[in-house]
PDB file of N, CA and C in Angstrom:
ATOM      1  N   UNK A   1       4.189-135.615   0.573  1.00  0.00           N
ATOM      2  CA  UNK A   1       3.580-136.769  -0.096  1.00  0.00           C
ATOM      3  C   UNK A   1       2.285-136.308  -0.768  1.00  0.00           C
ATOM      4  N   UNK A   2       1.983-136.931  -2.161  1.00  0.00           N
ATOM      5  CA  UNK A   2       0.985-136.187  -2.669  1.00  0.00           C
ATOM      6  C   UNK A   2      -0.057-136.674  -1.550  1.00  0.00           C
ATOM      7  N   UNK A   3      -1.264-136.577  -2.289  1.00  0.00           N
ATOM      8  CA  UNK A   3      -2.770-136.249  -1.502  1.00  0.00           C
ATOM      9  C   UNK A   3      -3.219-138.413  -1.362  1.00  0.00           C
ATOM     10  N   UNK A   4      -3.032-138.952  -3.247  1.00  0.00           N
ATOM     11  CA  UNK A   4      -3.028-140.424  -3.027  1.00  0.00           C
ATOM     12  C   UNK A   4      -2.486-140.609  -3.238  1.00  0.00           C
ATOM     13  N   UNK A   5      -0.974-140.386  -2.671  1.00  0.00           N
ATOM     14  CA  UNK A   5       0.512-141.493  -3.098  1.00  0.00           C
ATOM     15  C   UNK A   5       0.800-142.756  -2.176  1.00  0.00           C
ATOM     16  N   UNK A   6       0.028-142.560  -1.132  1.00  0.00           N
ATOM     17  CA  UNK A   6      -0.208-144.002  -0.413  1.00  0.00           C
ATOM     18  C   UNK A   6      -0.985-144.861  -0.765  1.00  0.00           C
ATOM     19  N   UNK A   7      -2.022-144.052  -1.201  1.00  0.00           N
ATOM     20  CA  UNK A   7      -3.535-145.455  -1.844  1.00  0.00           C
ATOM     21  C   UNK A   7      -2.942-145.864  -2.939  1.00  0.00           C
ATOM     22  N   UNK A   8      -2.116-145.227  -3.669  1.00  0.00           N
ATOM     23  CA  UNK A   8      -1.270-145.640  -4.961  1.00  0.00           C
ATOM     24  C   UNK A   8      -0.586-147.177  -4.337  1.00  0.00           C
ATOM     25  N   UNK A   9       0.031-146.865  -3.469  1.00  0.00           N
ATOM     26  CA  UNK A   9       1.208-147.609  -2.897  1.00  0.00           C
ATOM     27  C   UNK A   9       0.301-148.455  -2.149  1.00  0.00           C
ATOM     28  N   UNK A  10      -0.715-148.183  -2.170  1.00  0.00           N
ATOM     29  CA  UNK A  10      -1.499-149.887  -1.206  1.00  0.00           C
ATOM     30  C   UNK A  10      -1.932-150.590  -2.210  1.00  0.00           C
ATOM     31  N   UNK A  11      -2.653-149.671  -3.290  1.00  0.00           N
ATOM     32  CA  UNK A  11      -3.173-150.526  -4.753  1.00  0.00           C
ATOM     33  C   UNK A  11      -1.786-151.617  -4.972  1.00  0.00           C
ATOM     34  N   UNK A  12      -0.189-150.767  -5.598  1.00  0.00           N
ATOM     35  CA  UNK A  12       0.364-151.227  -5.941  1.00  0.00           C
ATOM     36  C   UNK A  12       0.787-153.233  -4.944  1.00  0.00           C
ATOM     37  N   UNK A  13       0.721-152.605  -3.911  1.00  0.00           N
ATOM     38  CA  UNK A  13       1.322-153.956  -2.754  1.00  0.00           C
ATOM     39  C   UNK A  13       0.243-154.712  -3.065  1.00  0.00           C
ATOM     40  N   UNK A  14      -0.992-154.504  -3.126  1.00  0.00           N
ATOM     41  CA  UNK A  14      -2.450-155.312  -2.422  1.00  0.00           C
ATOM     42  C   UNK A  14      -1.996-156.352  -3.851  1.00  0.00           C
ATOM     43  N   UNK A  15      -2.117-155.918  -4.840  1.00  0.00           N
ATOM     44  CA  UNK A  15      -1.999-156.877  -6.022  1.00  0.00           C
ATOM     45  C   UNK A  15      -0.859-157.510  -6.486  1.00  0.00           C
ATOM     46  N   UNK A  16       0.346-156.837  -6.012  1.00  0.00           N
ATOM     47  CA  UNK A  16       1.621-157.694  -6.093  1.00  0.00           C
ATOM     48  C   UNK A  16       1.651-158.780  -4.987  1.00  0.00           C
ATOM     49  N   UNK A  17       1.223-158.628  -4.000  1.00  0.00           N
ATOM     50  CA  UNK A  17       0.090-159.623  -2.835  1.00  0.00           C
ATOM     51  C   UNK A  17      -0.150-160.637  -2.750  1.00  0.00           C
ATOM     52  N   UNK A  18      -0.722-159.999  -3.946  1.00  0.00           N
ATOM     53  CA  UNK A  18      -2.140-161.488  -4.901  1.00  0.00           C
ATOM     54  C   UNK A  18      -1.684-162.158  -5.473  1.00  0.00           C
ATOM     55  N   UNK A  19      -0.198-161.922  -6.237  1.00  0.00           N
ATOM     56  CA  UNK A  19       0.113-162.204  -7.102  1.00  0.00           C
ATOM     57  C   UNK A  19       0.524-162.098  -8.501  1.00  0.00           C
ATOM     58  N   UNK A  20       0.667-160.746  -8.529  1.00  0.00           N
ATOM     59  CA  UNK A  20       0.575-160.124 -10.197  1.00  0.00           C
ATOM     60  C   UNK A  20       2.210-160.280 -10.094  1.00  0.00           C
ATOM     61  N   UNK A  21       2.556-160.205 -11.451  1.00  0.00           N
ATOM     62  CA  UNK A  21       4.231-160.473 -11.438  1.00  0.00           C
ATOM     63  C   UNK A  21       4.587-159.077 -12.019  1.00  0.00           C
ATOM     64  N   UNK A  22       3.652-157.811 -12.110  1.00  0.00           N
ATOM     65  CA  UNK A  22       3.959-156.660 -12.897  1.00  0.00           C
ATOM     66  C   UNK A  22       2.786-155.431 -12.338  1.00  0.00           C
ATOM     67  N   UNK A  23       2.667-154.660 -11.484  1.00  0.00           N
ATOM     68  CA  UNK A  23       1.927-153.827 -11.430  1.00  0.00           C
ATOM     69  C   UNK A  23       2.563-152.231 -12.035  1.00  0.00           C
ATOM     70  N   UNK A  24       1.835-151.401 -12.119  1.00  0.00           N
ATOM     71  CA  UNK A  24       1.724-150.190 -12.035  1.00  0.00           C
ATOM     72  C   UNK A  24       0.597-149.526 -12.405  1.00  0.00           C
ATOM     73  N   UNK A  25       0.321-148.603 -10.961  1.00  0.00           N
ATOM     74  CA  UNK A  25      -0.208-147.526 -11.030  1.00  0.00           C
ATOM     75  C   UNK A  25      -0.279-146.249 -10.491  1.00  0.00           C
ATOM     76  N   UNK A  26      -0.796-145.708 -12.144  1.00  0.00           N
ATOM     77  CA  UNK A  26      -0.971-144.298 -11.635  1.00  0.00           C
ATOM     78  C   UNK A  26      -2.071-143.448 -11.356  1.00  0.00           C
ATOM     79  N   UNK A  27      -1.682-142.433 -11.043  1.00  0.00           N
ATOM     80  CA  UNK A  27      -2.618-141.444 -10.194  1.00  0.00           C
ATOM     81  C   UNK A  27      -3.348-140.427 -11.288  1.00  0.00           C
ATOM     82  N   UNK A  28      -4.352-140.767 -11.632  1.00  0.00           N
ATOM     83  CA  UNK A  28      -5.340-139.853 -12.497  1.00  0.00           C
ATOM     84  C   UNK A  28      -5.801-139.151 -11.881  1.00  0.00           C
ATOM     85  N   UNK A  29      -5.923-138.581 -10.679  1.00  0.00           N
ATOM     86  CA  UNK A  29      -6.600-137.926  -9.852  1.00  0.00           C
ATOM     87  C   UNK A  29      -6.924-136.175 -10.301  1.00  0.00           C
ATOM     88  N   UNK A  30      -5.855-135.969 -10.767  1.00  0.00           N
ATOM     89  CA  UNK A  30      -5.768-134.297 -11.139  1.00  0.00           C
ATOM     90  C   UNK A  30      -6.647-133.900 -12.361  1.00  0.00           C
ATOM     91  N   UNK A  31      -6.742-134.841 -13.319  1.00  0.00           N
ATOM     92  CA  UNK A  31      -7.715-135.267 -14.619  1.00  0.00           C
ATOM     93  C   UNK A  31      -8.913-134.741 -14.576  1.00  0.00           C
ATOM     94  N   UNK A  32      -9.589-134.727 -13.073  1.00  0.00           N
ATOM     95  CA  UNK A  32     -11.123-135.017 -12.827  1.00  0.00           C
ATOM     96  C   UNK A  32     -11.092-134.222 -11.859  1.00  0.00           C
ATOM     97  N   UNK A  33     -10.205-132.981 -11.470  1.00  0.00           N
ATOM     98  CA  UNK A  33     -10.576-132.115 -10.319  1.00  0.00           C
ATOM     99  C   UNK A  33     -11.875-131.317 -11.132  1.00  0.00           C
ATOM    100  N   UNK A  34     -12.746-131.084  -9.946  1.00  0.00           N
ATOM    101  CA  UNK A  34     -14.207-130.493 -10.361  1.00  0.00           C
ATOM    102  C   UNK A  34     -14.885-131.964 -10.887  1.00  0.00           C
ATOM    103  N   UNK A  35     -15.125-132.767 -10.856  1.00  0.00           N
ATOM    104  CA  UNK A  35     -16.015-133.885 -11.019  1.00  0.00           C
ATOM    105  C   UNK A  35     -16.505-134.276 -10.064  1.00  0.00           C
ATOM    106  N   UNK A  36     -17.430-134.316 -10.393  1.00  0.00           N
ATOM    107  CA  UNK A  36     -18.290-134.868  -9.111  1.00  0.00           C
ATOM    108  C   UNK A  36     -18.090-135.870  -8.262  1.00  0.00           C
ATOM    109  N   UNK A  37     -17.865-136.546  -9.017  1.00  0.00           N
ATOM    110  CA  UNK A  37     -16.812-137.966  -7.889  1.00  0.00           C
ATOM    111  C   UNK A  37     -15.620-137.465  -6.838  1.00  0.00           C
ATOM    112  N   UNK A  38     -15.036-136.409  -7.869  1.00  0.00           N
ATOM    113  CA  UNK A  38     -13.799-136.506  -6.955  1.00  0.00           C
ATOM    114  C   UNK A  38     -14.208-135.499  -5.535  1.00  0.00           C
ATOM    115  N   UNK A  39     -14.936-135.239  -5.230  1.00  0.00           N
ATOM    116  CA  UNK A  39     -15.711-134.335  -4.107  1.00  0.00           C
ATOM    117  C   UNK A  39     -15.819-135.342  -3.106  1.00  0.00           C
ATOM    118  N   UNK A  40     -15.567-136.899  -2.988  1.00  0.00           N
ATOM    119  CA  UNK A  40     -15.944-137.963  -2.245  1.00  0.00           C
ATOM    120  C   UNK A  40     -13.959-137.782  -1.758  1.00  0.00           C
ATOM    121  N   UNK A  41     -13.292-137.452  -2.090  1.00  0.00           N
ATOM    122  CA  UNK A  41     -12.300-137.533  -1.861  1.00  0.00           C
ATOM    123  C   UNK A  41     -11.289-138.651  -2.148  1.00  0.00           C
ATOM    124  N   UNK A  42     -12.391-140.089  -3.283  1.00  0.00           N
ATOM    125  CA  UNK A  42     -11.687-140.932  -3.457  1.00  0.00           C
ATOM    126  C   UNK A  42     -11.109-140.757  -4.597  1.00  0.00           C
ATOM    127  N   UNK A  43      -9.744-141.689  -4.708  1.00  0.00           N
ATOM    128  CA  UNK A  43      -8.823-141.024  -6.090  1.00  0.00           C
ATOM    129  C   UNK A  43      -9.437-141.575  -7.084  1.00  0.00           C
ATOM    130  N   UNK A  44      -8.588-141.285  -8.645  1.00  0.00           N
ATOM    131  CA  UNK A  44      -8.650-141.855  -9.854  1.00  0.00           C
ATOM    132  C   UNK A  44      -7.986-142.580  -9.959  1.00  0.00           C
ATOM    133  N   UNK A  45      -8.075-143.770 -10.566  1.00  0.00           N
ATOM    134  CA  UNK A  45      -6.234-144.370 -10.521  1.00  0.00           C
ATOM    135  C   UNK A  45      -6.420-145.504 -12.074  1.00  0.00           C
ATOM    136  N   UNK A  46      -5.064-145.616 -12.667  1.00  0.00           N
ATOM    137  CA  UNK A  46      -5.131-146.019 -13.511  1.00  0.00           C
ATOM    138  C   UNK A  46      -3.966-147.325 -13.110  1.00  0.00           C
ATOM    139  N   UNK A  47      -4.322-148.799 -13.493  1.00  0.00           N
ATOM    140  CA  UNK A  47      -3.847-150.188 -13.614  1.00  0.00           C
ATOM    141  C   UNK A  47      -3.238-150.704 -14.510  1.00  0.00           C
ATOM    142  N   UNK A  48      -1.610-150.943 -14.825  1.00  0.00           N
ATOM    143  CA  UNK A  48      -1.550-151.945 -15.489  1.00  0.00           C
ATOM    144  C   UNK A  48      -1.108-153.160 -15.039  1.00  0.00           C
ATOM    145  N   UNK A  49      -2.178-154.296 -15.142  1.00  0.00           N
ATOM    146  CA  UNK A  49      -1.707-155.391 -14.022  1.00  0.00           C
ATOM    147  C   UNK A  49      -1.322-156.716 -14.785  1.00  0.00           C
ATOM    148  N   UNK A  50      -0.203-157.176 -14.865  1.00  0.00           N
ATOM    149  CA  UNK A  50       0.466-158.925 -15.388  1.00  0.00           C
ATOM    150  C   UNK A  50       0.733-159.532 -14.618  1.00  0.00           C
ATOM    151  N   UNK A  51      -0.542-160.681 -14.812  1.00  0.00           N
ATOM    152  CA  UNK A  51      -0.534-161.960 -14.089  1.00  0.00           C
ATOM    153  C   UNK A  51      -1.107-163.256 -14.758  1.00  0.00           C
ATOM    154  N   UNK A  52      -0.287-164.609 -14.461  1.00  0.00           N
ATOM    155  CA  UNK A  52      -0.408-165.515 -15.207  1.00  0.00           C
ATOM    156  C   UNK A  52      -2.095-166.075 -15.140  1.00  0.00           C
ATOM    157  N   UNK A  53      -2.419-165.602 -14.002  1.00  0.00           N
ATOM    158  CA  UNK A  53      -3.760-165.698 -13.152  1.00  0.00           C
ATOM    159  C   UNK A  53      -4.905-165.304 -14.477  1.00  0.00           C
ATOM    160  N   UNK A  54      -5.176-164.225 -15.110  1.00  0.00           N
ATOM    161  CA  UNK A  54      -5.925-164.235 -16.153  1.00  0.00           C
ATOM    162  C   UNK A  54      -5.985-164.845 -17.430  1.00  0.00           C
ATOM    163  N   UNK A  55      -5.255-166.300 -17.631  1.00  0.00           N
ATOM    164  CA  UNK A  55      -5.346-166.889 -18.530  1.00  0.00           C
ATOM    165  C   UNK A  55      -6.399-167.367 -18.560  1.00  0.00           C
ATOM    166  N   UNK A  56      -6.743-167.512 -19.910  1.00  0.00           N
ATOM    167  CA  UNK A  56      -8.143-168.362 -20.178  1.00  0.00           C
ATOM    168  C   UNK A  56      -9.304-167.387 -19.523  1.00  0.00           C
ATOM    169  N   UNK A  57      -9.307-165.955 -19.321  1.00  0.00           N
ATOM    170  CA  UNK A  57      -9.972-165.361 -19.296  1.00  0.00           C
ATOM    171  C   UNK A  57     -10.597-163.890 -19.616  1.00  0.00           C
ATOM    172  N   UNK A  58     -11.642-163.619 -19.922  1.00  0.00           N
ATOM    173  CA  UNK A  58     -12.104-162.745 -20.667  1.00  0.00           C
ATOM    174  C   UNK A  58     -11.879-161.259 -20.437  1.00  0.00           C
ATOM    175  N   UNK A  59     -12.230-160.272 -20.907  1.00  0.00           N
ATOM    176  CA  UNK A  59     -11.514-158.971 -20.615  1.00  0.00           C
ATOM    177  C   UNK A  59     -12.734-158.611 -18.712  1.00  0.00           C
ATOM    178  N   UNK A  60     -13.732-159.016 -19.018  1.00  0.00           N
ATOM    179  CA  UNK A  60     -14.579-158.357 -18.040  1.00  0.00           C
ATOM    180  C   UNK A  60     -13.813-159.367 -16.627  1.00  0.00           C
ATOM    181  N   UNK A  61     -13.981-160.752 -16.692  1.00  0.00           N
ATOM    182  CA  UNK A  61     -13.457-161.533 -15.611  1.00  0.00           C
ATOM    183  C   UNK A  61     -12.425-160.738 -15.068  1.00  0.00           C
ATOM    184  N   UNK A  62     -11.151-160.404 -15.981  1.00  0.00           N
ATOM    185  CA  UNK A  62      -9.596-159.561 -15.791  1.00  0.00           C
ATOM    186  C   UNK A  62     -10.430-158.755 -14.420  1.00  0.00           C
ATOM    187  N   UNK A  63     -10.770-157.973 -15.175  1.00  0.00           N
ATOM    188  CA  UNK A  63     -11.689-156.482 -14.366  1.00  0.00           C
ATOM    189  C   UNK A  63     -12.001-157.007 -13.077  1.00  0.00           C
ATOM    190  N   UNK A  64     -13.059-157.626 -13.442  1.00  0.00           N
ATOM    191  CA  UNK A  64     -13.636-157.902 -11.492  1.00  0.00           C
ATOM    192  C   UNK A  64     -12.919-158.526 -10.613  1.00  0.00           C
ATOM    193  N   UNK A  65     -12.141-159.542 -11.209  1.00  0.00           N
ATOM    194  CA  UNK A  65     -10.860-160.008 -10.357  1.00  0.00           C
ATOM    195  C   UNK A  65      -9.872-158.805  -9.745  1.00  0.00           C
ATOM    196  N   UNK A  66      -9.027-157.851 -10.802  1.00  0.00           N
ATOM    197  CA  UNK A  66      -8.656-157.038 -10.097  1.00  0.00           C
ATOM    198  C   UNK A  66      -9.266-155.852  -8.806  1.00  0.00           C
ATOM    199  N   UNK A  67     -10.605-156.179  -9.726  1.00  0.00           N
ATOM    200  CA  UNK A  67     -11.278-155.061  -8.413  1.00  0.00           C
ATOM    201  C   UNK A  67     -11.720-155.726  -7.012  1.00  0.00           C
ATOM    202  N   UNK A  68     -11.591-156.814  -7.432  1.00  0.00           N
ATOM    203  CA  UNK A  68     -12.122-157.674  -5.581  1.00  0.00           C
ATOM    204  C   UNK A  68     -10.561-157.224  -5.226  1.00  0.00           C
ATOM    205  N   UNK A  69      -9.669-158.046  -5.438  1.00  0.00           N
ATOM    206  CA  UNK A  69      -8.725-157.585  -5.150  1.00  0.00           C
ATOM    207  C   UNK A  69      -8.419-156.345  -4.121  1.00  0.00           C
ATOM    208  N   UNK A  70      -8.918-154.830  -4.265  1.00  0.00           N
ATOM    209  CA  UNK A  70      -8.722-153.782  -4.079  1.00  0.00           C
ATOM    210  C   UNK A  70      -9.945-153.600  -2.917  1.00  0.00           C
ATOM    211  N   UNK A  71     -11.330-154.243  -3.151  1.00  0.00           N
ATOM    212  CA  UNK A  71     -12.172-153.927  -2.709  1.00  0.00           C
ATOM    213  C   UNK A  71     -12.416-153.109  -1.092  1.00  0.00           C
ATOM    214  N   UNK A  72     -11.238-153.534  -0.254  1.00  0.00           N
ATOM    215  CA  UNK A  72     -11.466-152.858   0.850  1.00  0.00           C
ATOM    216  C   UNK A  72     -11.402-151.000   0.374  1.00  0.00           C
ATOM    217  N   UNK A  73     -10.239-151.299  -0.432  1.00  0.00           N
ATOM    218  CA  UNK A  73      -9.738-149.576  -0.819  1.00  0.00           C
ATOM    219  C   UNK A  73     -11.268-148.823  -1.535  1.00  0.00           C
ATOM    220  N   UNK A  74     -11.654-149.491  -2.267  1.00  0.00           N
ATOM    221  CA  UNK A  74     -13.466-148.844  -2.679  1.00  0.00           C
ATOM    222  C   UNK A  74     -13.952-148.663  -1.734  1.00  0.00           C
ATOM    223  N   UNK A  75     -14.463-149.972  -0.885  1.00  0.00           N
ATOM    224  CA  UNK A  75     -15.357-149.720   0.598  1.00  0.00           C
ATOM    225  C   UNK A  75     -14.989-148.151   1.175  1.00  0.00           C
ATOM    226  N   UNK A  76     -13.713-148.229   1.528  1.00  0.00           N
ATOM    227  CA  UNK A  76     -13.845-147.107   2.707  1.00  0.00           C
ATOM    228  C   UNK A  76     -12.785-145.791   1.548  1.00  0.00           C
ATOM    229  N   UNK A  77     -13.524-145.739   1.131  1.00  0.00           N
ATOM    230  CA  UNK A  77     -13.407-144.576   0.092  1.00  0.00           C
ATOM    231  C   UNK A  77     -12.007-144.134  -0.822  1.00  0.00           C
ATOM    232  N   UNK A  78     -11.600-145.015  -0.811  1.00  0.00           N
ATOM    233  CA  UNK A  78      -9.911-144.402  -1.102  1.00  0.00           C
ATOM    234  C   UNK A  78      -9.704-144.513  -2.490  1.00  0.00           C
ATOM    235  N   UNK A  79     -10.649-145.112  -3.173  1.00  0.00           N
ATOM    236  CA  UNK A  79     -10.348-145.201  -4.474  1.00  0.00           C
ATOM    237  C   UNK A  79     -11.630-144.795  -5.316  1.00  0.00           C
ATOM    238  N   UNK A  80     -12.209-143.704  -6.357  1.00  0.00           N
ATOM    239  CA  UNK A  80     -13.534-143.834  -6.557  1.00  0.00           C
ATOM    240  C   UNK A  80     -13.451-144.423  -8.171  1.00  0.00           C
ATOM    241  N   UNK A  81     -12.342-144.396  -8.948  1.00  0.00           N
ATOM    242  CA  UNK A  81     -12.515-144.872 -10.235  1.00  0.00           C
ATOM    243  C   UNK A  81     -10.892-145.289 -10.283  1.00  0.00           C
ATOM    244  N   UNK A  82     -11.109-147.286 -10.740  1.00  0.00           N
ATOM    245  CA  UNK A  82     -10.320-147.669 -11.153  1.00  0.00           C
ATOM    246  C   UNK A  82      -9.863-148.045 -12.622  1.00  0.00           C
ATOM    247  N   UNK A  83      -9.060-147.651 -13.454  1.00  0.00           N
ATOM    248  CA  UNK A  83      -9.256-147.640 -15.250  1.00  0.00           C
ATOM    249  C   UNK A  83      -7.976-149.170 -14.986  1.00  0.00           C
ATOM    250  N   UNK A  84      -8.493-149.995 -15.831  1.00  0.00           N
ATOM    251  CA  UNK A  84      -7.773-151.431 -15.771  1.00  0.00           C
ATOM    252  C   UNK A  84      -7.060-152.088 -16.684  1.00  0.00           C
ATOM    253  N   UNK A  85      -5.895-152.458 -17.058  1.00  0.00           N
ATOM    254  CA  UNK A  85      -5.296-153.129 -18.124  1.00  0.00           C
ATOM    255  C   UNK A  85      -4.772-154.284 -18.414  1.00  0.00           C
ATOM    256  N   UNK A  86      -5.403-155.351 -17.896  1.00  0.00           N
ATOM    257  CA  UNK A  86      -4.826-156.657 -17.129  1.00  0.00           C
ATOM    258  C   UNK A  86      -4.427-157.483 -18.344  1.00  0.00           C
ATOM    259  N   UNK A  87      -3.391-158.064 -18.103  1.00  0.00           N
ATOM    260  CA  UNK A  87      -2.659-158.604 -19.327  1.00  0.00           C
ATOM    261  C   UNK A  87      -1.923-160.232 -18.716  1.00  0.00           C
ATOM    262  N   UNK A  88      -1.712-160.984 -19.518  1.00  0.00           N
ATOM    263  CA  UNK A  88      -1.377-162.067 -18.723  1.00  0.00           C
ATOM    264  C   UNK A  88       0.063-161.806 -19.776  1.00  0.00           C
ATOM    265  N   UNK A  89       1.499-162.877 -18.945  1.00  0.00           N
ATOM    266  CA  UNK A  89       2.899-161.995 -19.360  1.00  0.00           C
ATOM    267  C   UNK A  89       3.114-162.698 -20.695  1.00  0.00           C
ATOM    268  N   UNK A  90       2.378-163.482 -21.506  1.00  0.00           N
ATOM    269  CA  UNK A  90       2.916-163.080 -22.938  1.00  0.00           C
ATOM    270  C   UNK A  90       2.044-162.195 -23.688  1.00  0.00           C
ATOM    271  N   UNK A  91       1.035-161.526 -22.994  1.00  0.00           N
ATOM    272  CA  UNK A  91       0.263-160.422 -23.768  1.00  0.00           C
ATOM    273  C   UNK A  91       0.925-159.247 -23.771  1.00  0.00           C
ATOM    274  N   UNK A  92       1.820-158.863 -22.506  1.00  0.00           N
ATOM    275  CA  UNK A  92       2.562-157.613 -22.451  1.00  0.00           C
ATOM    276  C   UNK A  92       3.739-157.246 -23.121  1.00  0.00           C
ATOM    277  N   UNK A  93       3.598-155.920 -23.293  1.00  0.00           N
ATOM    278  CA  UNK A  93       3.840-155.471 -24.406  1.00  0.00           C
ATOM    279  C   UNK A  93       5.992-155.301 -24.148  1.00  0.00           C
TER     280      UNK A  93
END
């Protein structure tokens, strides 16, 4: 199993969870070996999240919603940079 193919797989559940009708993500982690962040041991991970839930709202709201969401996985280190694409399902492509 890779190194975060579980924190992948908790991101993915935690927000299908919540409610998203479309997740995926992936693992940027290899991107940023030698960065200073990644020395914390938390991953990179990249979001694309569809849910009816961000209607009527702005690109930054999208963002912090998904990241409470996750927030335990930040706390205790498992995630150090999340990249976000939150789309509500007639925005997706």
């Amino acid at each position: 199993m890779e190194k975060h193919q579980e924190t992948r797989e908790l991101i993915e559940q935690t927000l299908r969870y919540w409610g998203a009708q479309s997740v995926k993500v992936t693992d940027n982690s290899h991107l940023h070996i030698g960065h200073e962040g990644a020395k914390s041991g938390g991953g990179h991970f990249a979001a694309m999240v569809v849910s009816s839930q961000f209607a009527g709202m702005n690109r930054l709201k999208r963002h912090r919603l998904v990241h409470q969401q996750v927030k335990e996985l930040w706390d205790n280190g498992r995630i150090h940079a999340l990249e976000v694409e939150a789309l509500t399902p007639e925005e997706q492509p």
